[in-house]
N, C-alpha and C. Protein backbone atom coordinates (compact mmCIF):
# COMPACT_ATOMS: atom_id res chain seq x y z
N UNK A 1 -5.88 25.72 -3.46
CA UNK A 1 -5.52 24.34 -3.75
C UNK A 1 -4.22 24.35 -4.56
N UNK A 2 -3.31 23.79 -4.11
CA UNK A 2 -1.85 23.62 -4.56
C UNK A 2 -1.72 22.11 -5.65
N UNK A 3 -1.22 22.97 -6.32
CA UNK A 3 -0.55 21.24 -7.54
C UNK A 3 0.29 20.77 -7.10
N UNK A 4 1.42 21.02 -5.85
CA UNK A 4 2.41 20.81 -5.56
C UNK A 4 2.19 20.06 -4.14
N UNK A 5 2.63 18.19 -4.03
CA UNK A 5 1.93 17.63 -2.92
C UNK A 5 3.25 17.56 -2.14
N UNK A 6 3.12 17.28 -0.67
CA UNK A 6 4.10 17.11 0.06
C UNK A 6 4.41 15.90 -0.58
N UNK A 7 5.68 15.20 0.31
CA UNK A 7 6.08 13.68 0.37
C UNK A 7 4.81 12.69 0.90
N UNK A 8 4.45 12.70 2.06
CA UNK A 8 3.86 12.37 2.79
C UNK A 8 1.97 12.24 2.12
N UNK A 9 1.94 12.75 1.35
CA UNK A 9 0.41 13.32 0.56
C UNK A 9 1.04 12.08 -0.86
N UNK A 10 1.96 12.73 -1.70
CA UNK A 10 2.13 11.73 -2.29
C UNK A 10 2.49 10.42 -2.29
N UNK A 11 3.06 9.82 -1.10
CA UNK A 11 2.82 8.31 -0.67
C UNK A 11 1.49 8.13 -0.72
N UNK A 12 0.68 8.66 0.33
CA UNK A 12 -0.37 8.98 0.39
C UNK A 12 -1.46 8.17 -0.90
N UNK A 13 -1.31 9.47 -1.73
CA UNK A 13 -1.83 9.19 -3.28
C UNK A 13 -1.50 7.94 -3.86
N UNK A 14 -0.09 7.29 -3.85
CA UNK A 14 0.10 6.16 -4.31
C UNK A 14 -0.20 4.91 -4.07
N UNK A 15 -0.54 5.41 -2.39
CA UNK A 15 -1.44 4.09 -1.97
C UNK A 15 -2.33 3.55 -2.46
N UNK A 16 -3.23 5.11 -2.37
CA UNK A 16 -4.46 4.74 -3.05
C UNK A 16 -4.62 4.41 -4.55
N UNK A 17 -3.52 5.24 -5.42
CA UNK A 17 -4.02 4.34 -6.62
C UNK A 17 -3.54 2.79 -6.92
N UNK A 18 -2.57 2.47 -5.97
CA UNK A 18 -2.23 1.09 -6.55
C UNK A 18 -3.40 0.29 -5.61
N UNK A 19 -5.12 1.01 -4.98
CA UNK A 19 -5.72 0.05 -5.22
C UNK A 19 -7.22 0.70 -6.06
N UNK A 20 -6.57 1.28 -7.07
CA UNK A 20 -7.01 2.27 -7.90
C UNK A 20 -8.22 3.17 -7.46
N UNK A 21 -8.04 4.35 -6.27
CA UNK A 21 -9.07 4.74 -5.51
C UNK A 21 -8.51 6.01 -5.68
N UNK A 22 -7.41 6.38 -6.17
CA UNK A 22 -6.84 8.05 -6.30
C UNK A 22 -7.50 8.55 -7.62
N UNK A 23 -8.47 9.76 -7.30
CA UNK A 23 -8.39 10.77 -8.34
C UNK A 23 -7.66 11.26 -9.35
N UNK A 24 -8.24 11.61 -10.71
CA UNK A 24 -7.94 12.19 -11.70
C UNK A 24 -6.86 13.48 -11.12
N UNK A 25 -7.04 13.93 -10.68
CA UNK A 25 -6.03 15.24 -10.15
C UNK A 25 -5.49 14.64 -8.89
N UNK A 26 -5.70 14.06 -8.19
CA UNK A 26 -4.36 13.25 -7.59
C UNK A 26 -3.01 12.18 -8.13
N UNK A 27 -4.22 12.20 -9.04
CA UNK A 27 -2.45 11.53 -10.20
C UNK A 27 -1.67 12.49 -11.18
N UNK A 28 -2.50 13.50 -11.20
CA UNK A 28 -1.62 14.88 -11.85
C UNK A 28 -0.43 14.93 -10.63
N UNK A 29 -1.01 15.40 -9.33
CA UNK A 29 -0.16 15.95 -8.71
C UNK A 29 0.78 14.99 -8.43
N UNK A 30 0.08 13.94 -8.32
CA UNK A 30 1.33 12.47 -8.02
C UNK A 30 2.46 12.25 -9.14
N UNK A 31 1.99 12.76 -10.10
CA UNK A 31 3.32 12.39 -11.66
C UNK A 31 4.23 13.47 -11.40
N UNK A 32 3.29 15.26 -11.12
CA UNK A 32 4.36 16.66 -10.86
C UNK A 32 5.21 15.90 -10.29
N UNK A 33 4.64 15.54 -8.86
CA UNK A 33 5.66 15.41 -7.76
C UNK A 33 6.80 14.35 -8.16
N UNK A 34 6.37 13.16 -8.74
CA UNK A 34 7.57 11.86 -8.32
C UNK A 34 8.63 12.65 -9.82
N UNK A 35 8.31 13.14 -10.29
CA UNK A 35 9.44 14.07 -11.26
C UNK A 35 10.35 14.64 -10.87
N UNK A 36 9.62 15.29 -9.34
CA UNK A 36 10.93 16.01 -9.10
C UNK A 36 11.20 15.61 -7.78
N UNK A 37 10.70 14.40 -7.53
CA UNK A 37 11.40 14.13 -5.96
C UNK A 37 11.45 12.50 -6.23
N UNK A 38 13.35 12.49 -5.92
CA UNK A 38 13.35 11.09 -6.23
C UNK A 38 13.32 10.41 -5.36
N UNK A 39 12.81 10.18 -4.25
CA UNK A 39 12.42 9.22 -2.80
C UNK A 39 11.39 8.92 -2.61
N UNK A 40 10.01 9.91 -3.40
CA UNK A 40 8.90 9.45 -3.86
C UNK A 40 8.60 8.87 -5.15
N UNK A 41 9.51 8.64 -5.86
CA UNK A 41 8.98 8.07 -7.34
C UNK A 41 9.96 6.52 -7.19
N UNK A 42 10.97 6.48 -5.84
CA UNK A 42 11.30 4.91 -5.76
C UNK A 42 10.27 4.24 -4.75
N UNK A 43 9.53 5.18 -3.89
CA UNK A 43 8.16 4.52 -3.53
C UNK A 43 7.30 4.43 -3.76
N UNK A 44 7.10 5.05 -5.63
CA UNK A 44 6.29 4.39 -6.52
C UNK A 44 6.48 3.52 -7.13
N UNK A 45 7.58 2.97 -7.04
CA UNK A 45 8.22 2.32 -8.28
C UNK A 45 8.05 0.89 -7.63
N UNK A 46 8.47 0.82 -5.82
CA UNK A 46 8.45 -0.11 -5.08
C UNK A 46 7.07 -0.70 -5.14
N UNK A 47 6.31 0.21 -4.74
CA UNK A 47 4.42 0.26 -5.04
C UNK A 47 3.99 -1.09 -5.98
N UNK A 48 4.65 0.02 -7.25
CA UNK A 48 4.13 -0.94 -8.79
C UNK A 48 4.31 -1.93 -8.59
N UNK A 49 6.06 -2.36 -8.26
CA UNK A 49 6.37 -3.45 -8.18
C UNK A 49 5.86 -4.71 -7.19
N UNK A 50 4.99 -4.09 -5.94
CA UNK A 50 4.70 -4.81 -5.14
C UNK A 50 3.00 -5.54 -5.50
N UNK A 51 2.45 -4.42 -6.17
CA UNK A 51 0.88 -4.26 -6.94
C UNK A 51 1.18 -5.87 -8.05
N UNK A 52 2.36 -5.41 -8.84
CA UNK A 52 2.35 -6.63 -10.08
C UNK A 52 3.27 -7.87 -9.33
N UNK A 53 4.07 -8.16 -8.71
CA UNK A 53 3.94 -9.17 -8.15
C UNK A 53 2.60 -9.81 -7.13
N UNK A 54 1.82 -9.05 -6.82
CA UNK A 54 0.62 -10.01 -5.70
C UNK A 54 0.01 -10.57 -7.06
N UNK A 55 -0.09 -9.49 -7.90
CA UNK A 55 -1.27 -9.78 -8.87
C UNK A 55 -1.08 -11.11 -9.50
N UNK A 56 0.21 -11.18 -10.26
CA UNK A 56 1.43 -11.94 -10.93
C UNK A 56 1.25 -13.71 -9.68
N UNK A 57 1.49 -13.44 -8.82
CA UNK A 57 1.44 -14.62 -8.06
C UNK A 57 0.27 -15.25 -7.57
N UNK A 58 -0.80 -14.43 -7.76
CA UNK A 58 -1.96 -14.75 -6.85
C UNK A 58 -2.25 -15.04 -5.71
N UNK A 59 -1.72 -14.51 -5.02
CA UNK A 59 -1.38 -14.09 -3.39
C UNK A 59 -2.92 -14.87 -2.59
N UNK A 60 -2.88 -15.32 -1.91
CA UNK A 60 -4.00 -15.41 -1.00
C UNK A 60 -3.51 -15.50 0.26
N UNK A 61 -4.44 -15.03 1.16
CA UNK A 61 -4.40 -14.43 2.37
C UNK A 61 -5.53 -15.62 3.06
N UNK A 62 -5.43 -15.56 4.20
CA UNK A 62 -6.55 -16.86 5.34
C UNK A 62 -7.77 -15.98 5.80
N UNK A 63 -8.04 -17.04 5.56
CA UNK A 63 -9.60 -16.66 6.06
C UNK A 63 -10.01 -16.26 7.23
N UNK A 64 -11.02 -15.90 7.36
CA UNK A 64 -11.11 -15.04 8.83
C UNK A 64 -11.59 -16.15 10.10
N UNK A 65 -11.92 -17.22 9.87
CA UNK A 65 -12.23 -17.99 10.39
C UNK A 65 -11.17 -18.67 11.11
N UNK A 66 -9.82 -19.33 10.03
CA UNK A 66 -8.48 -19.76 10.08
C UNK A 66 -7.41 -18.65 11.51
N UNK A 67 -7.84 -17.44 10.33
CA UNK A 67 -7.06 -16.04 11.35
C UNK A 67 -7.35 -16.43 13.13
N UNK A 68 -8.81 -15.98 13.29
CA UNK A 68 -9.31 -16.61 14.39
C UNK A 68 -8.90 -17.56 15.21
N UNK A 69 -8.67 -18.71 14.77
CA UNK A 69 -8.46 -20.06 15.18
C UNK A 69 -7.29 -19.99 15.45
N UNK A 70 -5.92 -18.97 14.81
CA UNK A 70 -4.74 -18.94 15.13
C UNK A 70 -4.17 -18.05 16.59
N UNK A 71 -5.39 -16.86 16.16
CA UNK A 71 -5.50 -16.27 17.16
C UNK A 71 -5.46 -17.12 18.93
N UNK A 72 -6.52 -17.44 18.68
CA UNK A 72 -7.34 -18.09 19.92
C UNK A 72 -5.53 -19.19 20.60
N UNK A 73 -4.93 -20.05 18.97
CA UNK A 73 -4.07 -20.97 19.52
C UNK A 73 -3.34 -19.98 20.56
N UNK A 74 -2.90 -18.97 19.79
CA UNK A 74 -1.43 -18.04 20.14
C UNK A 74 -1.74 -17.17 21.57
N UNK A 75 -3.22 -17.52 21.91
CA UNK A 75 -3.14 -17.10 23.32
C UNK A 75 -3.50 -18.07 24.35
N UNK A 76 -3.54 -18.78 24.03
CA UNK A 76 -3.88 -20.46 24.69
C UNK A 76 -2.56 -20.51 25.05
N UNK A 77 -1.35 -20.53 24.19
CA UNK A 77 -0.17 -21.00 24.37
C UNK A 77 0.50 -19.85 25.17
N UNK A 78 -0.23 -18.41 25.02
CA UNK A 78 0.63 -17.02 25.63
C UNK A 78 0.20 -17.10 27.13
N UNK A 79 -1.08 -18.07 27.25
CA UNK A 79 -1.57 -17.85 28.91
C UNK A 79 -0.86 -19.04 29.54
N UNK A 80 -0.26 -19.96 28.63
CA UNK A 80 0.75 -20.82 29.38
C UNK A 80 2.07 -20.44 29.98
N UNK A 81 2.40 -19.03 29.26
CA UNK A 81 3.95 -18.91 29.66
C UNK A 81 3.52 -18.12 30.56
C-alpha cells in the first residue's frame, strides 16, 4: 500500500470527501499529494469552492416527479420532429 496517490485516485478522494465519505488515510494521502501536484490541489480548491457555494446558496434540485414530467414533455415534443 503506497502513500503516494495517482492524479486520478486523488480527484477521486476529493470527491468523496467533499461529500464527506473519504477516509482518515485517504485524506493523508490526498494533503501528500495536492502538495506536490499543483493540478490536483486547483481541483481541490475548485471542489471546496463548489461544496461552499451549494451549501452558501441553498441549491435545490426538482423533484423526481417534476424531472419525470419534463422528461415525458421533451419526448412528446422529440416524437414530433
Amino acid at each position: 500500500m503506497s502513500i503516494f496517490l495517482k492524479c486520478e485516485e486523488a480527484n477521486h478522494t476529493c470527491d468523496k470527501n467533499q461529500y464527506k465519505e473519504a477516509s482518515f488515510l485517504e485524506m493523508i494521502k490526498l494533503n501528500i499529494h495536492v502538495i506536490f501536484c499543483r493540478a490536483c490541489r486547483e481541483y481541490s480548491a475548485r471542489n471546496a469552492k463548489l461544496t461552499k457555494f451549494i451549501k452558501r446558496n441553498k441549491v435545490k434540485t426538482m423533484s423526481s416527479q417534476d424531472k419525470e414530467s419534463l422528461k415525458q414533455r421533451l419526448e412528446k415534443e422529440m416524437a414530433k420532429q
